[in-house]
N, C-alpha and C. Protein backbone atom coordinates (compact mmCIF):
# COMPACT_ATOMS: atom_id res chain seq x y z
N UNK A 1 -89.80 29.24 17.15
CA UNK A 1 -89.00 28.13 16.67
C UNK A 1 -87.59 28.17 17.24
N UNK A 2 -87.27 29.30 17.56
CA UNK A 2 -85.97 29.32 18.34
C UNK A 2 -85.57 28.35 19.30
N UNK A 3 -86.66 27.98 20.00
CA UNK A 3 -86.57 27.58 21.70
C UNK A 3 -86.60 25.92 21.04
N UNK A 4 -86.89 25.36 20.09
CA UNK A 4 -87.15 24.45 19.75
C UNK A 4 -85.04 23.93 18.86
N UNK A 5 -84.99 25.25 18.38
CA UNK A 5 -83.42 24.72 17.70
C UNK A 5 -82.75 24.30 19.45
N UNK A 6 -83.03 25.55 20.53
CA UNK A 6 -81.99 25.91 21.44
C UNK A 6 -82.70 24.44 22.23
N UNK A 7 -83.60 23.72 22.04
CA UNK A 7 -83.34 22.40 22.93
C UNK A 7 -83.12 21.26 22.58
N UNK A 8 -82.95 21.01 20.98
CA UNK A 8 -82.39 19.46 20.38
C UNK A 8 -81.46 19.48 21.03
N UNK A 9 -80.19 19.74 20.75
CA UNK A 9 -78.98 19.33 21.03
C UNK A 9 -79.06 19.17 22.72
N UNK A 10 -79.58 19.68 23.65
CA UNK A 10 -79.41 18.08 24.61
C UNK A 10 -80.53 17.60 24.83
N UNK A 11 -81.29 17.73 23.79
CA UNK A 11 -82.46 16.42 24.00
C UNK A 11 -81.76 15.07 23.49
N UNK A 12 -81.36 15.72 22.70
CA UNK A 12 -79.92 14.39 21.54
C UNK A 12 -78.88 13.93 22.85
N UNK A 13 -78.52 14.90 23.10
CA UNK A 13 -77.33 13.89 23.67
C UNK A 13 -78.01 13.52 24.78
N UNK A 14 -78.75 13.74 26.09
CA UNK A 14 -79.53 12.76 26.89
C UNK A 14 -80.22 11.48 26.46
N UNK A 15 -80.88 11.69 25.16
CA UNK A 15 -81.09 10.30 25.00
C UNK A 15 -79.56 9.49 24.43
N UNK A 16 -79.24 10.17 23.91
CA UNK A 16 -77.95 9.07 23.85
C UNK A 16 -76.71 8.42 24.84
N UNK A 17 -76.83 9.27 25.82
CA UNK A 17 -75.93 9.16 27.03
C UNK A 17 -76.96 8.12 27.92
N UNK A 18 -78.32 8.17 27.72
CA UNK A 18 -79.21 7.19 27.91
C UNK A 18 -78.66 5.68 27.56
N UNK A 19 -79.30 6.18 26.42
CA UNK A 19 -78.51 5.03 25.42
C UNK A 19 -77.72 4.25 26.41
N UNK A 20 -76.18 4.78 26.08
CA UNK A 20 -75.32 4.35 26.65
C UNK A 20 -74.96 3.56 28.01
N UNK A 21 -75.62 4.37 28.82
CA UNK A 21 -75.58 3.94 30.14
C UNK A 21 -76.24 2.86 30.10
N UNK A 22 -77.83 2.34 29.78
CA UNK A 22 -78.00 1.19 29.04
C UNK A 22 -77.43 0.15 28.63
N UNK A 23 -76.70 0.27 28.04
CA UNK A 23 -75.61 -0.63 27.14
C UNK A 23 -75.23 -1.41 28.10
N UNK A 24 -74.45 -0.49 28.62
CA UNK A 24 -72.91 -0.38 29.72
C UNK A 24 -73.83 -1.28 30.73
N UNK A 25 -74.91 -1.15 31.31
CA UNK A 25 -75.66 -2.12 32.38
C UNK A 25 -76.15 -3.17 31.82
N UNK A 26 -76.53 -3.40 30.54
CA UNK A 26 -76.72 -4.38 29.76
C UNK A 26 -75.61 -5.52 29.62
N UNK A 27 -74.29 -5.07 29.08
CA UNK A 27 -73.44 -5.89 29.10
C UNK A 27 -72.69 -6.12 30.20
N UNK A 28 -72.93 -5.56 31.34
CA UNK A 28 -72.59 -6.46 32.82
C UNK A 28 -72.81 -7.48 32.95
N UNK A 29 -71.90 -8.37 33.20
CA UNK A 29 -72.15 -9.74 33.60
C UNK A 29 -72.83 -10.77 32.62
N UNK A 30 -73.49 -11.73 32.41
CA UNK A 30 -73.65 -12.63 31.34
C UNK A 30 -72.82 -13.79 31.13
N UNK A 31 -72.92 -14.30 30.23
CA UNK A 31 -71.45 -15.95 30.08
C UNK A 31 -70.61 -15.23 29.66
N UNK A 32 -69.96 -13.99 29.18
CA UNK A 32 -68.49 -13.15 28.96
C UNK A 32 -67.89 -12.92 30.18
N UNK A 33 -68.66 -12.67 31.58
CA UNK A 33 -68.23 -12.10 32.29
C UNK A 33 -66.69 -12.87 33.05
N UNK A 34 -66.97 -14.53 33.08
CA UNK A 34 -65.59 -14.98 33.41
C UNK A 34 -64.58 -14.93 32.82
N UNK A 35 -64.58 -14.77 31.49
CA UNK A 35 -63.64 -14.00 30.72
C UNK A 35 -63.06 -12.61 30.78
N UNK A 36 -63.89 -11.67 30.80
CA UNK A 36 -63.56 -10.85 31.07
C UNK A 36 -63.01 -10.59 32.13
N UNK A 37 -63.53 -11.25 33.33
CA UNK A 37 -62.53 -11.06 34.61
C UNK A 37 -61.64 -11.80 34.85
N UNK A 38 -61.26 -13.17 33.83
CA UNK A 38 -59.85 -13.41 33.57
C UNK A 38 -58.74 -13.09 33.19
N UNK A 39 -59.71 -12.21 31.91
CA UNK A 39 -58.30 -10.80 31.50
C UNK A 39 -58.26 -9.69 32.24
N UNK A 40 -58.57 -9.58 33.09
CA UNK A 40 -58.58 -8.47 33.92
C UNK A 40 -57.44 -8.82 35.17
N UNK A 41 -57.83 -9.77 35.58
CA UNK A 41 -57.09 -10.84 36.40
C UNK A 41 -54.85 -10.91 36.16
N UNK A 42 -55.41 -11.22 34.60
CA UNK A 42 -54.11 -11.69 33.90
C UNK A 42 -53.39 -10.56 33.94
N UNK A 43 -54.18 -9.50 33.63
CA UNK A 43 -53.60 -8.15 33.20
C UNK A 43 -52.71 -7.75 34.46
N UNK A 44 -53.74 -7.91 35.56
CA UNK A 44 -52.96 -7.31 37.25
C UNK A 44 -51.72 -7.96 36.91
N UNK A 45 -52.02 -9.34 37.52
CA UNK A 45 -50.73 -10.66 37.39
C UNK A 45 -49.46 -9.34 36.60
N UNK A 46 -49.90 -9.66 35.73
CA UNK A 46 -48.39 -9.17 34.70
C UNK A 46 -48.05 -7.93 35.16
N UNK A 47 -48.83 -7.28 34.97
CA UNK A 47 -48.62 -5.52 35.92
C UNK A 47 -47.72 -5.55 37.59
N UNK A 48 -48.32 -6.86 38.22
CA UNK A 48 -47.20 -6.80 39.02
C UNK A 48 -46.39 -7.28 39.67
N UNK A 49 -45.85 -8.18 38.60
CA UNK A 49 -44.95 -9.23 38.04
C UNK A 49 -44.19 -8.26 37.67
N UNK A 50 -44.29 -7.56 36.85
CA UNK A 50 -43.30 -6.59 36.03
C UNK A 50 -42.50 -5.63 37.02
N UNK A 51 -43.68 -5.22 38.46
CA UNK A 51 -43.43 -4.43 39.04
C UNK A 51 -42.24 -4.79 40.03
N UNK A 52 -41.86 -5.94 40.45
CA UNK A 52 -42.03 -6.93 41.26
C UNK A 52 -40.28 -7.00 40.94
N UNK A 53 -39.93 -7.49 39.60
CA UNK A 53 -38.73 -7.89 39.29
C UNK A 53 -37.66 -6.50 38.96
N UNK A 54 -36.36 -6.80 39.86
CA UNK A 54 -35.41 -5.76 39.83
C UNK A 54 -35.43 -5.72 38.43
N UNK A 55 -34.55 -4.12 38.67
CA UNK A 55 -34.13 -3.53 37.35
C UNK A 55 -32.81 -3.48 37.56
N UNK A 56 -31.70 -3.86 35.98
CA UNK A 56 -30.61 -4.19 36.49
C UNK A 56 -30.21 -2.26 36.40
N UNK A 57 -28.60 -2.42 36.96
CA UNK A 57 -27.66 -1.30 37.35
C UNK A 57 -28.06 -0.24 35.79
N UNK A 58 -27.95 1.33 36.31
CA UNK A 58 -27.85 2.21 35.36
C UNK A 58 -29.26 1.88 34.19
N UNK A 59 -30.44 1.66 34.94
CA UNK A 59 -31.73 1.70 33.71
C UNK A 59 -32.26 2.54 34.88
């Protein structure tokens, strides 16, 4: 029974990292996806916009 405690724990987490990876390819793309790459989009924009504009004297 030993060999049986010493292999749940990554029988557990492979299927769950399963799981996951799943998911994660599941929710690729779909009708969210132009959204999502609008805020992704927006996010750059501002990131380097921000980057972009001087900083005044002594900051």
């Amino acid at each position: 029974m030993d060999y049986v405690s010493a292999l749940v724990p990554p029988v557990v987490m492979a299927v769950f990292f399963i799981g996951l990876v799943m998911t994660i390819i599941k929710s690729q793309g779909g009708p969210n996806k132009a959204k999502e790459d609008a805020a992704v989009d927006a996010a750059l924009a501002r990131a380097e916009a921000a980057e972009r504009t001087p900083r005044p004297e002594g900051v």
